[in-house]
C-alpha atoms as a PDB file:
ATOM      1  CA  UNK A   1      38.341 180.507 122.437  1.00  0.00           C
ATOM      2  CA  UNK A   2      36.453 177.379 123.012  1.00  0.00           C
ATOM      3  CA  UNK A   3      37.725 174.154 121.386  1.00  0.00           C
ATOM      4  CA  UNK A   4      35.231 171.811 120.429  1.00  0.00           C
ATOM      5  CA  UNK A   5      36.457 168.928 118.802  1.00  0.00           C
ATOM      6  CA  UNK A   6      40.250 167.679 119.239  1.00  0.00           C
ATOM      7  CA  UNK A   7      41.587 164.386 117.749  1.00  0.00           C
ATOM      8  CA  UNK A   8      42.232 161.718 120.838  1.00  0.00           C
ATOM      9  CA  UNK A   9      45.919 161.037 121.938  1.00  0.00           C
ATOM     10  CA  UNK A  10      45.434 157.422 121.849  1.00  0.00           C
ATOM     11  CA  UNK A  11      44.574 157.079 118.286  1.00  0.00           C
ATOM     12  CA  UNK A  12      47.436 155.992 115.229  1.00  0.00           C
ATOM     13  CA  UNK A  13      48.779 158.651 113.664  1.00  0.00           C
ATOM     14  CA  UNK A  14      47.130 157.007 110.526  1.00  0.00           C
ATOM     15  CA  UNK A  15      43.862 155.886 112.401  1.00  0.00           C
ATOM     16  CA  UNK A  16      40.545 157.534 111.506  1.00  0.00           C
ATOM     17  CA  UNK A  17      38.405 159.082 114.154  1.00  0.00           C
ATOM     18  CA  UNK A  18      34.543 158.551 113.178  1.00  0.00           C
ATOM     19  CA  UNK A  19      33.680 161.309 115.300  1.00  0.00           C
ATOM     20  CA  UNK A  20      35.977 164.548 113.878  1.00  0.00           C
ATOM     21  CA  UNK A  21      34.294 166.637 111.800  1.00  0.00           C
ATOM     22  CA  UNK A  22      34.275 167.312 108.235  1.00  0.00           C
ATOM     23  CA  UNK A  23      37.661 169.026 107.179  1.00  0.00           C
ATOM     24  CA  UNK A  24      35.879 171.042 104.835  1.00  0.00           C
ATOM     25  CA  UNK A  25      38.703 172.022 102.261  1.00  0.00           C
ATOM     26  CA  UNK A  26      38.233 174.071  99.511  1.00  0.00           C
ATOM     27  CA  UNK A  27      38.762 172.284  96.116  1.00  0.00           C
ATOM     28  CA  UNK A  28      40.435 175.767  94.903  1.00  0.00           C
ATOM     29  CA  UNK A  29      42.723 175.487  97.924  1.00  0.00           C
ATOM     30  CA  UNK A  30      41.441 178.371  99.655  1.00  0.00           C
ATOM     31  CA  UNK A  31      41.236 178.652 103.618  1.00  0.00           C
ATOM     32  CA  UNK A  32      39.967 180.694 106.431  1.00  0.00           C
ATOM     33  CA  UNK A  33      43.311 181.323 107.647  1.00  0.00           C
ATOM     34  CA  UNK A  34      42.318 182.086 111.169  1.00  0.00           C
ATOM     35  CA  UNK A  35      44.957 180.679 113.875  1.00  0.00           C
ATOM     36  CA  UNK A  36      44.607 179.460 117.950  1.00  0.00           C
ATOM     37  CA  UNK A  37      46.913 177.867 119.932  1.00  0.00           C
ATOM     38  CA  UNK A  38      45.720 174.736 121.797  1.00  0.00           C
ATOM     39  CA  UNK A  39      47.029 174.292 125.891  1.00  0.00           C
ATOM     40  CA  UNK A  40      49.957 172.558 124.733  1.00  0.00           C
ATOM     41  CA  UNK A  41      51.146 175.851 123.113  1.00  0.00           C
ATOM     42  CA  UNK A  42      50.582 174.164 119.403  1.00  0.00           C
ATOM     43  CA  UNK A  43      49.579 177.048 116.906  1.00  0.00           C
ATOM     44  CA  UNK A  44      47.115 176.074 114.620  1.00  0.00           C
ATOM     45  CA  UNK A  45      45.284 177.525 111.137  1.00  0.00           C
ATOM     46  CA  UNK A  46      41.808 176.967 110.191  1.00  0.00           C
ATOM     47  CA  UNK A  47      42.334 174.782 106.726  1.00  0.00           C
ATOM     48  CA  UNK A  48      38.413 175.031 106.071  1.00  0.00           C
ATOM     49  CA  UNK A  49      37.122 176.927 103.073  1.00  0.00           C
ATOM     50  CA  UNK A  50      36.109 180.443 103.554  1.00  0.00           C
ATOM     51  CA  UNK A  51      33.305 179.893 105.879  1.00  0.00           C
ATOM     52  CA  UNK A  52      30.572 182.102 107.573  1.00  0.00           C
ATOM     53  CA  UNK A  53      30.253 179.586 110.433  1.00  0.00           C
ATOM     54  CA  UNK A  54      31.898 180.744 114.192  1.00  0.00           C
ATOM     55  CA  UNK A  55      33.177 176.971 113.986  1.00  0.00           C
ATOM     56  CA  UNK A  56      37.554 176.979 112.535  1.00  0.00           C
ATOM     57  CA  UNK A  57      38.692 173.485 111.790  1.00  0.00           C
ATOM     58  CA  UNK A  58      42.412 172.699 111.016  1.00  0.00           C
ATOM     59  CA  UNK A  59      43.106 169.825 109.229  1.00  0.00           C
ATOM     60  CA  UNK A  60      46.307 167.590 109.120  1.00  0.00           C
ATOM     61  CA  UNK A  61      48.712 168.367 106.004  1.00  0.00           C
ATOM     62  CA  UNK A  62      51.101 165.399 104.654  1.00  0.00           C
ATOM     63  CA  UNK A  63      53.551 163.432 106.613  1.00  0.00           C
ATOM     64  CA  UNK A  64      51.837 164.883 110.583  1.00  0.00           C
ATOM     65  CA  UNK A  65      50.341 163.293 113.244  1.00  0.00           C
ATOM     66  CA  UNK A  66      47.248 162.462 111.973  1.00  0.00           C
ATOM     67  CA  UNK A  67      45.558 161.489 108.812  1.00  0.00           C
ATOM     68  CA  UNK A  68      46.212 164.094 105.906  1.00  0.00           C
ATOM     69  CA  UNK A  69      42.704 165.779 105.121  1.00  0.00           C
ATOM     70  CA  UNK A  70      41.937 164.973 108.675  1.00  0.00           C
ATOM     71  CA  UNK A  71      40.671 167.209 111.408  1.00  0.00           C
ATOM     72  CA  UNK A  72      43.025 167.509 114.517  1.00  0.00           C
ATOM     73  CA  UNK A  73      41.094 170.668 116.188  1.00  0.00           C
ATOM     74  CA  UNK A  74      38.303 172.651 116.218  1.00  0.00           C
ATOM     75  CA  UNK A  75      37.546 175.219 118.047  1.00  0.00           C
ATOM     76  CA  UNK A  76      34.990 178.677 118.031  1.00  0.00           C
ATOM     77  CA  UNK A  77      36.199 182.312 118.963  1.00  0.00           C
ATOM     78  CA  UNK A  78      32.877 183.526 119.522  1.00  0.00           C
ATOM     79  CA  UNK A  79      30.397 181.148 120.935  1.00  0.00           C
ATOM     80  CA  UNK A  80      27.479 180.937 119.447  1.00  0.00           C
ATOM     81  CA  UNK A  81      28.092 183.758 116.819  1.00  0.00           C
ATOM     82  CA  UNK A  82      27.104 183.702 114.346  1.00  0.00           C
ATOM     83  CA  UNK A  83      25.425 180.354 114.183  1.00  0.00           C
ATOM     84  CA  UNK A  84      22.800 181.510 116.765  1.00  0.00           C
ATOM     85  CA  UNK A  85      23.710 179.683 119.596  1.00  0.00           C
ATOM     86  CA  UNK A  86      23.184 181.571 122.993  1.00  0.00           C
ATOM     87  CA  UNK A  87      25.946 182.855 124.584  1.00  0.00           C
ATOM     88  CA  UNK A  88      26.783 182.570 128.420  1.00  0.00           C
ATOM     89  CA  UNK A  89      28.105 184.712 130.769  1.00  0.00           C
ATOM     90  CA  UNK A  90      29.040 182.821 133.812  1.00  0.00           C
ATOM     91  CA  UNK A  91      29.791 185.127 136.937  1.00  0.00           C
ATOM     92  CA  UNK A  92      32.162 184.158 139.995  1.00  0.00           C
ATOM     93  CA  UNK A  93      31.682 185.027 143.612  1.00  0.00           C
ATOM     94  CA  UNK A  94      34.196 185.745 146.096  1.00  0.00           C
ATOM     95  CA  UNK A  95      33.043 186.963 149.528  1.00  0.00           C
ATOM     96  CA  UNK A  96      35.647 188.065 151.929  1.00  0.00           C
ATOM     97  CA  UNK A  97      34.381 188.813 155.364  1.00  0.00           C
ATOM     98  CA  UNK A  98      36.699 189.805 158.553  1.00  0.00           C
ATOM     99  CA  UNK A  99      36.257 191.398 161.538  1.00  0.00           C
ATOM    100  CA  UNK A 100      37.255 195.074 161.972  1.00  0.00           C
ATOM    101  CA  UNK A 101      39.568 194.278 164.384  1.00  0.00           C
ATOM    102  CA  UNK A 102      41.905 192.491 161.907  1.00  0.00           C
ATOM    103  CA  UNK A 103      42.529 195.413 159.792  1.00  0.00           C
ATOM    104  CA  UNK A 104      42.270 198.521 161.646  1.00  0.00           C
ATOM    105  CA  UNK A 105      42.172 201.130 158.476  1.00  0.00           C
ATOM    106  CA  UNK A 106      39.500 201.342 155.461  1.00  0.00           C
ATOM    107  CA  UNK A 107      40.882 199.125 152.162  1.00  0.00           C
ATOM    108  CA  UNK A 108      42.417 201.113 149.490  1.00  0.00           C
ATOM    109  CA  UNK A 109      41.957 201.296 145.863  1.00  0.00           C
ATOM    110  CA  UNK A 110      45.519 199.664 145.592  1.00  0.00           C
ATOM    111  CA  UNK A 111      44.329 196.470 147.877  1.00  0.00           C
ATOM    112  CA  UNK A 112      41.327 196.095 145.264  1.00  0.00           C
ATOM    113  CA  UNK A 113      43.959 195.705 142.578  1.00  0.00           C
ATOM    114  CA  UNK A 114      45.807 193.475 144.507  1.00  0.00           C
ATOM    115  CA  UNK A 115      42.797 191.136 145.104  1.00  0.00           C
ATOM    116  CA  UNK A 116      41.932 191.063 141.217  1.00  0.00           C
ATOM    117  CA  UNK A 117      45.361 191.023 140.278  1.00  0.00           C
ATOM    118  CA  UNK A 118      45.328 187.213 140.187  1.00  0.00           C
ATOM    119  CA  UNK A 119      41.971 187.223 138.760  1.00  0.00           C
ATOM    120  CA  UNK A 120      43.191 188.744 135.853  1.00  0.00           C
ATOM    121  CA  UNK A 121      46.017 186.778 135.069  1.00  0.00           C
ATOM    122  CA  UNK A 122      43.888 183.291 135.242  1.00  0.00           C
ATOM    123  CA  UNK A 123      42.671 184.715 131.742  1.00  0.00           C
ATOM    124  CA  UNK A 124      44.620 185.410 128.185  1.00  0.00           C
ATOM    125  CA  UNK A 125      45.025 189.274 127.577  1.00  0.00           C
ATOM    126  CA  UNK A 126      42.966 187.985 124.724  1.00  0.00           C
ATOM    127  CA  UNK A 127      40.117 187.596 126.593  1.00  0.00           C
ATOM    128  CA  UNK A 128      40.286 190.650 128.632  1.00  0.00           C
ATOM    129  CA  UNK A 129      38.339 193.300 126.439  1.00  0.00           C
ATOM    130  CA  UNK A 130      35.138 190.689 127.201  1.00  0.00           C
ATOM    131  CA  UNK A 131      35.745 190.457 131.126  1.00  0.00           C
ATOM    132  CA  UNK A 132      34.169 192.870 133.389  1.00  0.00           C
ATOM    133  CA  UNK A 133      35.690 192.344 137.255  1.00  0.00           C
ATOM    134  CA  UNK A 134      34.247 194.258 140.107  1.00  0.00           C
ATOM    135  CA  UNK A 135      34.849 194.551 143.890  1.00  0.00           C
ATOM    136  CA  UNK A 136      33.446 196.588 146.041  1.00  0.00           C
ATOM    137  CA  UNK A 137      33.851 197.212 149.731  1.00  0.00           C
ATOM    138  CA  UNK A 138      30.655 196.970 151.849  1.00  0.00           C
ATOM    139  CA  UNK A 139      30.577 197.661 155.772  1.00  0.00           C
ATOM    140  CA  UNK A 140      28.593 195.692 158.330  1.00  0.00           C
ATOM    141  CA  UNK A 141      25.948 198.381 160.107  1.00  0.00           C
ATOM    142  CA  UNK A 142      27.161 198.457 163.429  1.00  0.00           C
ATOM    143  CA  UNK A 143      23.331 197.374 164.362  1.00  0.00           C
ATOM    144  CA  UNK A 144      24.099 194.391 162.467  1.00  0.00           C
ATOM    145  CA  UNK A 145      27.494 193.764 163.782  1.00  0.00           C
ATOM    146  CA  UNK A 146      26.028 193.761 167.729  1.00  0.00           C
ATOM    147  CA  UNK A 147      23.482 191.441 166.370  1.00  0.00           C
ATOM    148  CA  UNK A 148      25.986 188.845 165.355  1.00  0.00           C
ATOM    149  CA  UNK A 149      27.928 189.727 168.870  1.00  0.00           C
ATOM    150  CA  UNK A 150      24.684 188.948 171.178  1.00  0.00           C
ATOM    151  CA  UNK A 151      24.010 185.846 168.852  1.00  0.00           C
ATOM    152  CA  UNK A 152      27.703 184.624 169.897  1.00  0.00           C
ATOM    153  CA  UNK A 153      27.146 185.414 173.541  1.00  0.00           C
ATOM    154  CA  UNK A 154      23.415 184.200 173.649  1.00  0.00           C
ATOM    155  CA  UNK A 155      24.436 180.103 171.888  1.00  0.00           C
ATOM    156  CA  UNK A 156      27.349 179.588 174.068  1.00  0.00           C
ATOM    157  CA  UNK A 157      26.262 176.258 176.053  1.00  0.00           C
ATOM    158  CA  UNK A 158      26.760 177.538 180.061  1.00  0.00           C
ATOM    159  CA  UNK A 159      25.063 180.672 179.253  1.00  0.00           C
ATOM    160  CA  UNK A 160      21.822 179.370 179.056  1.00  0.00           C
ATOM    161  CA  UNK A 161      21.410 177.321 182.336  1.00  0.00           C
ATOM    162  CA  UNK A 162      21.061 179.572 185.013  1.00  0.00           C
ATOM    163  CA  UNK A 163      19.985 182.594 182.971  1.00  0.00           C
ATOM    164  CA  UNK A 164      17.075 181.019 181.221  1.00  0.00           C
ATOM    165  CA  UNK A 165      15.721 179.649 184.726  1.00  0.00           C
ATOM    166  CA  UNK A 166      16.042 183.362 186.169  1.00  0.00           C
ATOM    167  CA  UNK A 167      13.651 184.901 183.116  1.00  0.00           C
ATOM    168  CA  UNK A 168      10.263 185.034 182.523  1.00  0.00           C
ATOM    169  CA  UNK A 169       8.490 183.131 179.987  1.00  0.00           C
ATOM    170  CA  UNK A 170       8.252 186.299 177.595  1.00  0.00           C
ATOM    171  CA  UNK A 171      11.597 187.023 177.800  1.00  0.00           C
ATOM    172  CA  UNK A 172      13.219 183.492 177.467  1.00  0.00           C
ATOM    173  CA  UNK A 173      10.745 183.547 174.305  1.00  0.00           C
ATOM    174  CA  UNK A 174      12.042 186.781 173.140  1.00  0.00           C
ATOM    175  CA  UNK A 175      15.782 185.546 173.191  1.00  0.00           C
ATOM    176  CA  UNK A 176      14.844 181.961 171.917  1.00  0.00           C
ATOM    177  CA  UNK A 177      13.065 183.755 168.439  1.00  0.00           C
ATOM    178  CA  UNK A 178      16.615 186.219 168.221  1.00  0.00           C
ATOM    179  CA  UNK A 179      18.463 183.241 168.128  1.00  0.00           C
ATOM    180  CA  UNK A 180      16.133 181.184 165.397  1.00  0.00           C
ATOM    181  CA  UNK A 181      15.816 183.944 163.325  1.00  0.00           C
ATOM    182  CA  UNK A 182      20.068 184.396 163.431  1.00  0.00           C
ATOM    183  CA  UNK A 183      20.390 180.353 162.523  1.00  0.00           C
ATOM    184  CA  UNK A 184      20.874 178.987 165.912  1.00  0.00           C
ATOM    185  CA  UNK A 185      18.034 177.022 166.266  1.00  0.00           C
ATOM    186  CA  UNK A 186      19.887 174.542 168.552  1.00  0.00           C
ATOM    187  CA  UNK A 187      20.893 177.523 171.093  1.00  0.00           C
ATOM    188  CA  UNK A 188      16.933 178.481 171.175  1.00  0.00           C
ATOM    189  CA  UNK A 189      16.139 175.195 171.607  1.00  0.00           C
ATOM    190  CA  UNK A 190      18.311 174.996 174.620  1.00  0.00           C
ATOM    191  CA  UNK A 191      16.985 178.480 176.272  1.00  0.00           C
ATOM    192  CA  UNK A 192      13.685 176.778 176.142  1.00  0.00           C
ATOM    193  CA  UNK A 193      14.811 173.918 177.664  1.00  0.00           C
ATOM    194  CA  UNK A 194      16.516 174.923 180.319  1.00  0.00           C
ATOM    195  CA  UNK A 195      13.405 177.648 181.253  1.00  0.00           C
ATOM    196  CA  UNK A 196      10.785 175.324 180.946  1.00  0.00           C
ATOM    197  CA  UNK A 197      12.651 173.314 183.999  1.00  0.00           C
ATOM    198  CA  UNK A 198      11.819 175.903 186.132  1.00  0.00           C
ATOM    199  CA  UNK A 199       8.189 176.253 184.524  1.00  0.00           C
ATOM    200  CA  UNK A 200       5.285 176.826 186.795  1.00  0.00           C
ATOM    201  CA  UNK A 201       1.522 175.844 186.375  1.00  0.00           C
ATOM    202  CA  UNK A 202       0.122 178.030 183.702  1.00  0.00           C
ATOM    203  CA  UNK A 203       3.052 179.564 182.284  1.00  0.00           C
ATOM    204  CA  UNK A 204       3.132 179.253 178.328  1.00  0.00           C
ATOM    205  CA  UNK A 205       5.752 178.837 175.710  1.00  0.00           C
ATOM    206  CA  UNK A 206       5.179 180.364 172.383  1.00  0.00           C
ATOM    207  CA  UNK A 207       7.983 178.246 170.656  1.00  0.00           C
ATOM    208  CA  UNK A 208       7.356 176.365 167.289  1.00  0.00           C
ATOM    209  CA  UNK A 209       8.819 173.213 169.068  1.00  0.00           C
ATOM    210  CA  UNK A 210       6.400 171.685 171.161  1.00  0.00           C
ATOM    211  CA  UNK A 211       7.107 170.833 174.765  1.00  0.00           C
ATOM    212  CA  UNK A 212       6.833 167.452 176.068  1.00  0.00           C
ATOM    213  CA  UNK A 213       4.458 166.320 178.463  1.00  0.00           C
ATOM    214  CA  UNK A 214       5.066 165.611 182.054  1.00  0.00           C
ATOM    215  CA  UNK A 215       5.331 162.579 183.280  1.00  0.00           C
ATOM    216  CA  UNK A 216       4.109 161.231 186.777  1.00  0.00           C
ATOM    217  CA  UNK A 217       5.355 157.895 188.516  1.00  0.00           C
ATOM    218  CA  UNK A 218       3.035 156.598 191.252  1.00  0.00           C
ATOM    219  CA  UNK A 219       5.608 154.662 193.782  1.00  0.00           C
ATOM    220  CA  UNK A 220       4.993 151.118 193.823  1.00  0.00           C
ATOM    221  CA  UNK A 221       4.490 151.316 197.534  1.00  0.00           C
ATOM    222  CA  UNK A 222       1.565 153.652 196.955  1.00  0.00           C
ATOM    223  CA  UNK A 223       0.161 151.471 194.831  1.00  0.00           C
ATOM    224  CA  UNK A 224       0.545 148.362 197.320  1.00  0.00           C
ATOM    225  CA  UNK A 225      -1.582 150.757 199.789  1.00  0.00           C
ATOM    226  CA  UNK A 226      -3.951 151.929 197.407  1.00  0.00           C
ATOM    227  CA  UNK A 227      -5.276 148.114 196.950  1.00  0.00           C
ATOM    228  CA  UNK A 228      -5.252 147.460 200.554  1.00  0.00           C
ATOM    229  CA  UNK A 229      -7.560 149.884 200.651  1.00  0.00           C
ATOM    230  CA  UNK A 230      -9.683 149.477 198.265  1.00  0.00           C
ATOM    231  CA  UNK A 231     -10.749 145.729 199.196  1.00  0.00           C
ATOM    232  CA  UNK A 232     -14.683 145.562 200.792  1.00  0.00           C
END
């Protein structure tokens, strides 16, 4: 049930609202008859004429809160049908991830029904025959899962000093594009870093970030000399 149109609080229970709807009563005194119940737990009956529309409209009667004639709520039980609107399925996403040391045993069918237990109840049993909730259980390849382990190991911040000095260029390379690919560009960055210290003439980096260039201070004393010298 979607309400589309409810008289504001903060009007006189004699004011008119510009913006309700049409009451459209029947002159014959005929209605729709079809009932809702707003979140205040109000029931209410469609007053319009018999109607084709998917919109119901209940209208004040004498001596209520509101105008008599007026509308105080409208509200569709099928949106979009059949007055060719579209009609939306929105779909909710929970992911719950843990390590398989926390539970030590597969999950049941019972622990799915606990998880969409609350799911269901967040919804009106009337709304249940159009709800479709699914879980399903997937497993982390253990390839996968010794990825993630070596990606842990590989970022941590005193790994990567002494290590990445003692490796080649290839294989600090190798380790530095693991750890990119795997989101930890800032680990890679370091593995570079910290190999390229001990870097030797010749030796090449194939990393997307570019290396600085070395820089070389001539001593001012060296200087000094070198203009002694160079005087006829």
């Amino acid at each position: 049930m979607y309400i589309t149109y409810e008289r504001p609080r903060q009007l006189h229970d004699r004011e008119m609202d510009p913006l309700a709807p049409d009451a459209d009563l029947s002159p014959a005194g005929e209605s729709c008859g079809e009932t809702t119940y707003d979140v205040l737990g109000n029931l209410w009956t469609c007053t319009r004429r018999p109607h084709t529309e998917s919109e119901h409209r209940a209208a004040y009667e004498y001596r209520a809160e509101g105008p008599q004639g007026e509308v105080a709520i409208a509200w569709e039980s099928n949106w979009g049908e059949p007055a060719a609107r579209p009609t939306t399925t929105p779909a909710v996403t929970t992911t719950i991830t843990h390590p398989s040391a926390v539970r030590q045993c597969s999950v049941t069918a019972d622990d799915l029904d606990r998880i969409e237990h609350p799911v269901w109840e967040t919804f009106v049993p009337e709304d249940y025959d159009a709800l479709t909730i699914t879980t399903t259980v997937a497993e982390a390849a253990a390839a996968t899962a010794a990825l993630a382990r070596l990606v842990d190991v590989l970022s941590a911040d005193e790994l990567s000093g002494s290590l990445a000095a003692a490796l080649d260029c290839t294989a600090a390379d190798a380790i530095a594009d693991v750890l990119r690919t795997q989101g930890a560009a800032g680990a890679a960055h370091r593995w570079i870093r910290d190999h390229s210290q001990q870097d030797k003439p010749g030796d090449v980096h194939h990393s997307p970030a570019p290396m600085a260039p070395a820089e070389y201070v001539v001593p001012f004393g060296a200087v000094g000399a070198l203009s002694r010298d160079s005087r006829p």
